[in-house]
C-alpha atoms as a PDB file:
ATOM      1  CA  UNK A   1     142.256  77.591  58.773  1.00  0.00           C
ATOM      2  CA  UNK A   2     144.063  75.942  61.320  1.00  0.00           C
ATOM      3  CA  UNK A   3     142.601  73.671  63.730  1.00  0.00           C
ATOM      4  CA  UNK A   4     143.777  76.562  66.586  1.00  0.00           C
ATOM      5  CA  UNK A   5     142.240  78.850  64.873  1.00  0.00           C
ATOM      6  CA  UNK A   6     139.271  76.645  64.478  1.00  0.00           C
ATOM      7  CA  UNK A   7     138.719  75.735  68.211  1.00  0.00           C
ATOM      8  CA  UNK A   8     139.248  79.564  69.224  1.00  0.00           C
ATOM      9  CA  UNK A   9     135.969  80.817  67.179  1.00  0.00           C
ATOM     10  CA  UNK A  10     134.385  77.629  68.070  1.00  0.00           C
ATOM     11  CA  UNK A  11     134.966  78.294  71.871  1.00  0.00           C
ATOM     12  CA  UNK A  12     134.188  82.097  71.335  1.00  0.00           C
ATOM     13  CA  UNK A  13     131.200  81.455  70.008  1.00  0.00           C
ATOM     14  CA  UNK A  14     129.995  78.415  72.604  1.00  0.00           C
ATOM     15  CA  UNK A  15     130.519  80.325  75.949  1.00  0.00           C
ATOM     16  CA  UNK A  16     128.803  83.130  75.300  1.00  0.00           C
ATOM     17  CA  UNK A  17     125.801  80.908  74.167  1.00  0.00           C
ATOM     18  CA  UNK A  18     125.954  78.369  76.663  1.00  0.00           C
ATOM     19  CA  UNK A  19     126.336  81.388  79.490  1.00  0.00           C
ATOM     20  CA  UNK A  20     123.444  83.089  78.040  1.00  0.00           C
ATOM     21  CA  UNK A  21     121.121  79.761  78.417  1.00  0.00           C
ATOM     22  CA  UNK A  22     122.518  78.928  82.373  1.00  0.00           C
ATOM     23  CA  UNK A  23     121.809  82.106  83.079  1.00  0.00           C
ATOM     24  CA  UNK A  24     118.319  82.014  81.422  1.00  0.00           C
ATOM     25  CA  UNK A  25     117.473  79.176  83.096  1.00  0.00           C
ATOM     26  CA  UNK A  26     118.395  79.830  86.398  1.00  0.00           C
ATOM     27  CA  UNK A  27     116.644  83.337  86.317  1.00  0.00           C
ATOM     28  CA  UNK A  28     113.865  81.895  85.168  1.00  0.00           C
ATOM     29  CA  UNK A  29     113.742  79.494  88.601  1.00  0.00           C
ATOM     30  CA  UNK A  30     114.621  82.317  90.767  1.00  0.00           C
ATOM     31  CA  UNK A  31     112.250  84.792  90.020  1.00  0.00           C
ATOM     32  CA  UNK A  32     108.862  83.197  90.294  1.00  0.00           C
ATOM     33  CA  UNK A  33     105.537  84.357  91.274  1.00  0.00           C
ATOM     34  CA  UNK A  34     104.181  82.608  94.056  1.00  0.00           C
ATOM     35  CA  UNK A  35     101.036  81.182  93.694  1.00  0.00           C
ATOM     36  CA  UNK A  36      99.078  82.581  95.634  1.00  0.00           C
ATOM     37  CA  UNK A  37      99.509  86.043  93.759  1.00  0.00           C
ATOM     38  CA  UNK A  38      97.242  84.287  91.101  1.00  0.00           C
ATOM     39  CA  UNK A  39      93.556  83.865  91.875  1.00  0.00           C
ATOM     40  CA  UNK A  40      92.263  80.953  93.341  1.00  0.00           C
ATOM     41  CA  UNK A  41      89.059  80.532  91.233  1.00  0.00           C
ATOM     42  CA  UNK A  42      87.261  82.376  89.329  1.00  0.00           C
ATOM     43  CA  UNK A  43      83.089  82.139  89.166  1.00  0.00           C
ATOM     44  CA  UNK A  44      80.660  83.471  86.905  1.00  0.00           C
ATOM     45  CA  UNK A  45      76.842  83.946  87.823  1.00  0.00           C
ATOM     46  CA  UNK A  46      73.723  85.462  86.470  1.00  0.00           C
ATOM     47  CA  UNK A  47      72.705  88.762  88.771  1.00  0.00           C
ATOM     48  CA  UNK A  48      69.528  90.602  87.568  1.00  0.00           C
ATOM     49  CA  UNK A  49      70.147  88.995  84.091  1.00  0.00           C
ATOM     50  CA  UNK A  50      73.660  90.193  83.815  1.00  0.00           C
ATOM     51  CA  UNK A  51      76.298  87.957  83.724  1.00  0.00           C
ATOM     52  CA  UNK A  52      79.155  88.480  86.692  1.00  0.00           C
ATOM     53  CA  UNK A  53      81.916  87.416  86.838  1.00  0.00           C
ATOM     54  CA  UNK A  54      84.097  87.203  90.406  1.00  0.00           C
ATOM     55  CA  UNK A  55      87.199  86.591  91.363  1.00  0.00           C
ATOM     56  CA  UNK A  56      88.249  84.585  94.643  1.00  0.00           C
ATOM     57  CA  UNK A  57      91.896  85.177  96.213  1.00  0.00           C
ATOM     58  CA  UNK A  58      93.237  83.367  98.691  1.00  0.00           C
ATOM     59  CA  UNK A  59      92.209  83.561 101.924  1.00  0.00           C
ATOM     60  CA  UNK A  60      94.766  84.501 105.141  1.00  0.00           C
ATOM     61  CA  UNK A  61      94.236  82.425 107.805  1.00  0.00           C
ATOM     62  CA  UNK A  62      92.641  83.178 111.204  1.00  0.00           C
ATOM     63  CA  UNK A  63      96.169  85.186 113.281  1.00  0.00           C
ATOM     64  CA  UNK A  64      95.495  85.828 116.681  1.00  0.00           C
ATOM     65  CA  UNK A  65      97.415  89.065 118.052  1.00  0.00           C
ATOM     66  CA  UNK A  66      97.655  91.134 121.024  1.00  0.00           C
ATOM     67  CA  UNK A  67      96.839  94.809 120.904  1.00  0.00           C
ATOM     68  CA  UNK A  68      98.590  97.220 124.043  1.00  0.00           C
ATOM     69  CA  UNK A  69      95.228  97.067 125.922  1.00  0.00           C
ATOM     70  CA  UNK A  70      95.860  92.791 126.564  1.00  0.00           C
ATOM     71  CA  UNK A  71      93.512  92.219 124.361  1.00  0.00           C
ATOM     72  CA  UNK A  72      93.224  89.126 122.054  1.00  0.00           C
ATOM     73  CA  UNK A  73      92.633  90.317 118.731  1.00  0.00           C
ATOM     74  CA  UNK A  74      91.587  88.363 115.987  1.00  0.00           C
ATOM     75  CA  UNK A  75      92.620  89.013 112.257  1.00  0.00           C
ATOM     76  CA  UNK A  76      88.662  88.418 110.919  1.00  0.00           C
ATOM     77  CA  UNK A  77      87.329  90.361 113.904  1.00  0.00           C
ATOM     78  CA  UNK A  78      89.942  93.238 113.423  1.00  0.00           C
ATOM     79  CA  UNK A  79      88.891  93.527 109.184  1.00  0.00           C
ATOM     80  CA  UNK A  80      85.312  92.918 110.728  1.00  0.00           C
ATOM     81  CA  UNK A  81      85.536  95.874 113.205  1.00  0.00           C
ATOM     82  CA  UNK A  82      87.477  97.828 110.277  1.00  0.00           C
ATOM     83  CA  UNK A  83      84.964  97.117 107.684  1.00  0.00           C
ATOM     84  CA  UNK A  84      84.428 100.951 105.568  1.00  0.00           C
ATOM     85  CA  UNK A  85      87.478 101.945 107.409  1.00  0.00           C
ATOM     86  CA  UNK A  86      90.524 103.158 106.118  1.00  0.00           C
ATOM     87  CA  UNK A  87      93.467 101.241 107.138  1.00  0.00           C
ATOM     88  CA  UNK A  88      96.532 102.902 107.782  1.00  0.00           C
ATOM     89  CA  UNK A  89      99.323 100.242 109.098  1.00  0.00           C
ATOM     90  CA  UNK A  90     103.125 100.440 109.570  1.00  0.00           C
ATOM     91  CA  UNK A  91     105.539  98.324 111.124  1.00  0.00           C
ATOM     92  CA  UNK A  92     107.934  98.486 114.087  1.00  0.00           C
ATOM     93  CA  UNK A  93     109.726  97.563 117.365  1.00  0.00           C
ATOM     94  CA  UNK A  94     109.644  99.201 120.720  1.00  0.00           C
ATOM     95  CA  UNK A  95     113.815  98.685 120.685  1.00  0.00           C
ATOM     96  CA  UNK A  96     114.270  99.729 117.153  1.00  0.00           C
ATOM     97  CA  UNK A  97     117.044 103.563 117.809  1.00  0.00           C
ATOM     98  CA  UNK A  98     116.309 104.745 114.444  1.00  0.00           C
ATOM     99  CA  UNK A  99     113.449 104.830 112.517  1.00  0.00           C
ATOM    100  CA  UNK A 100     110.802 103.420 114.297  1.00  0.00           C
ATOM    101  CA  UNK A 101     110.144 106.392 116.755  1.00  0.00           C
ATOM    102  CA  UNK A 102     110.326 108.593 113.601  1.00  0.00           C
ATOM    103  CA  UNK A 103     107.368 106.194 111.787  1.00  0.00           C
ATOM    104  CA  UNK A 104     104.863 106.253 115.206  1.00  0.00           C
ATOM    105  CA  UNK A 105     105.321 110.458 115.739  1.00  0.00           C
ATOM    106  CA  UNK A 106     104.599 110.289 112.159  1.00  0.00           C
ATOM    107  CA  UNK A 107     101.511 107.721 112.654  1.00  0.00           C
ATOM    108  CA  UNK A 108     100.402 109.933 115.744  1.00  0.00           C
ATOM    109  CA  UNK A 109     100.418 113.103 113.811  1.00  0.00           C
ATOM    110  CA  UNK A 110      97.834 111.461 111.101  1.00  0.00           C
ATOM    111  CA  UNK A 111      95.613 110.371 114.389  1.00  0.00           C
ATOM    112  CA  UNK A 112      96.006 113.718 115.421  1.00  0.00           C
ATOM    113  CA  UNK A 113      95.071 115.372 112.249  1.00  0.00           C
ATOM    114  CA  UNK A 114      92.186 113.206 111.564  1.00  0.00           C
ATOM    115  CA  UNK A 115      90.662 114.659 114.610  1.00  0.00           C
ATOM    116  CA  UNK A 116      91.296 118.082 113.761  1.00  0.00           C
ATOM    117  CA  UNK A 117      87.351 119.005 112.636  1.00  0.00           C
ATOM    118  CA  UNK A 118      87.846 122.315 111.036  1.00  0.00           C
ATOM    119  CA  UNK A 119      90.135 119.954 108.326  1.00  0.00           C
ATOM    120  CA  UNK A 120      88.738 117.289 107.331  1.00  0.00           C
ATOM    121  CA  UNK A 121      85.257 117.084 109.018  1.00  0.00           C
ATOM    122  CA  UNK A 122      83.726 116.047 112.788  1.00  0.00           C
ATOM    123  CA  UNK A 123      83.954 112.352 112.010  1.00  0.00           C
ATOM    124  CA  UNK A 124      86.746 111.453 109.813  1.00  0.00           C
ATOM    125  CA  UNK A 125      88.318 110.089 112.841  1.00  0.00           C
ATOM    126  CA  UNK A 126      85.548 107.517 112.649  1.00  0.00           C
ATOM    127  CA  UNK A 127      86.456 106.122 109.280  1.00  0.00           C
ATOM    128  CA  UNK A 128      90.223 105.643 109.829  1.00  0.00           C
ATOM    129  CA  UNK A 129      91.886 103.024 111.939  1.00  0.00           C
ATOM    130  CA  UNK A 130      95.828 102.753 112.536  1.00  0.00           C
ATOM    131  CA  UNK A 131      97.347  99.204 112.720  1.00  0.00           C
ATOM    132  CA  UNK A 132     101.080  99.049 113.662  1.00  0.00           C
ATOM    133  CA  UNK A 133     102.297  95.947 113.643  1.00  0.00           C
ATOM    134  CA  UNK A 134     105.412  94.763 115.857  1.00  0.00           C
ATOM    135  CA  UNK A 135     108.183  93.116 114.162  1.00  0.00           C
ATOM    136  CA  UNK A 136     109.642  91.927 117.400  1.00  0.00           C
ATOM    137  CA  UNK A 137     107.272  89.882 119.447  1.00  0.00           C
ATOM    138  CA  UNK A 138     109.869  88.451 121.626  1.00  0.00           C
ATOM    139  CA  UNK A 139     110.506  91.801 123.207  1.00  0.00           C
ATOM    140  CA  UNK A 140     107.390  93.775 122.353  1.00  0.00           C
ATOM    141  CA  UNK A 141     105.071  92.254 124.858  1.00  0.00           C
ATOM    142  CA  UNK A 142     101.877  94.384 126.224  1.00  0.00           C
ATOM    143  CA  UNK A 143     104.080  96.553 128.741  1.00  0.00           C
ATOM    144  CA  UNK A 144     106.460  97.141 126.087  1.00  0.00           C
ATOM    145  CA  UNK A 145     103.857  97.950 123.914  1.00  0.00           C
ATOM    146  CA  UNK A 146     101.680  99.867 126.711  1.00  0.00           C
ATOM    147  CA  UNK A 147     104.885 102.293 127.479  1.00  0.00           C
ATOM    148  CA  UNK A 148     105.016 102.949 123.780  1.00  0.00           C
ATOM    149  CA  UNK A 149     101.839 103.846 123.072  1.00  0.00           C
ATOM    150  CA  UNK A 150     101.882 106.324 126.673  1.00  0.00           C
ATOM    151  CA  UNK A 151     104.925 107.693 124.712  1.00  0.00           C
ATOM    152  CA  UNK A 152     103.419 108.503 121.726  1.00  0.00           C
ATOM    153  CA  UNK A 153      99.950 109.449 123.188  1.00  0.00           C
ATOM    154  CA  UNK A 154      98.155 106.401 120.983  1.00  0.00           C
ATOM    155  CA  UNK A 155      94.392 106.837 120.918  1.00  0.00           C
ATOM    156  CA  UNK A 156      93.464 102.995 121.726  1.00  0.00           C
ATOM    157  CA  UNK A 157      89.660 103.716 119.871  1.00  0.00           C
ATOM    158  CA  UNK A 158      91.327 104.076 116.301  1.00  0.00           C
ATOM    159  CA  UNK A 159      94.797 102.824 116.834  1.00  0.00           C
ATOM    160  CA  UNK A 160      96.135  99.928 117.927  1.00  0.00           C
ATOM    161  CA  UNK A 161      99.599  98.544 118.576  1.00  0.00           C
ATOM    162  CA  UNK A 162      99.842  94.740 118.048  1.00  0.00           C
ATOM    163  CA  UNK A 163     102.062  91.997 118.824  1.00  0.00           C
ATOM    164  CA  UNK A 164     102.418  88.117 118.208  1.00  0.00           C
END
């Protein structure tokens, strides 16, 4: 064999392996987890003789919004409020031509049918609360938000726009 010949297989047979462990390693950098999709700790304790064992995620931090109403809201008093609730939440901006006025008639008909007694009972509305979250705080500010939810009739006891 030639030394051509020689250099051509060994060439053929180096690129394709050398290619196949860049790629490989660059994947492997580009596609991680991050941590805090992994528990933070994990405890065990003895309850009534039975050994438990818990998991502990991490925590969000306290976020301080605005709901249409002016209101401050905070994140812990808004899951506090919401505790046995159903959440329903979406996200949008008051500007948005497209899909966004599409998602809140959609959001106003579940409000609406959560009411409806002869459906699903005379206090379902009481166990479902409707979150929509603006995506655009620099333009979405209380009026913004306040004209939005007069145009889609929101029902400020279970459903509140937020901003910030």
């Amino acid at each position: 064999m030639n030394k051509t010949a020689l250099y051509a297989l060994m060439l053929a047979l180096l690129v394709p392996l050398v290619s196949y462990f860049i790629v490989k390693g660059l994947s492997d950098r580009a596609i991680q987890m991050p941590p805090r999709y992994y528990p933070d700790s994990v405890i065990t304790k003895t309850v009534d003789g039975k050994l438990r064992t818990d998991t502990l995620w991490h925590q969000l931090p306290e976020i301080s919004m605005t709901n249409h109403l002016g209101q401050k809201v905070g994140w812990k008093d808004m899951m506090k409020d919401s505790a046995g609730k159903i959440i329903v939440a979406d996200f949008f901006f008051t500007h948005c031509p497209t899909i966004c006025p599409g998602i809140t008639r959609n959001m106003h008909w579940l409000q609406e049918s959560v009411k409806n007694s002869e459906r699903v009972g005379d206090r379902t509305a009481d166990y479902v609360q409707f979150l929509s979250f603006s995506i655009d705080p620099e333009r979405d500010s209380v009026s913004q938000l306040k004209k939005w939810a007069d145009r889609f009739q929101v029902n400020p006891q279970n459903w509140w726009l937020l901003t910030g």
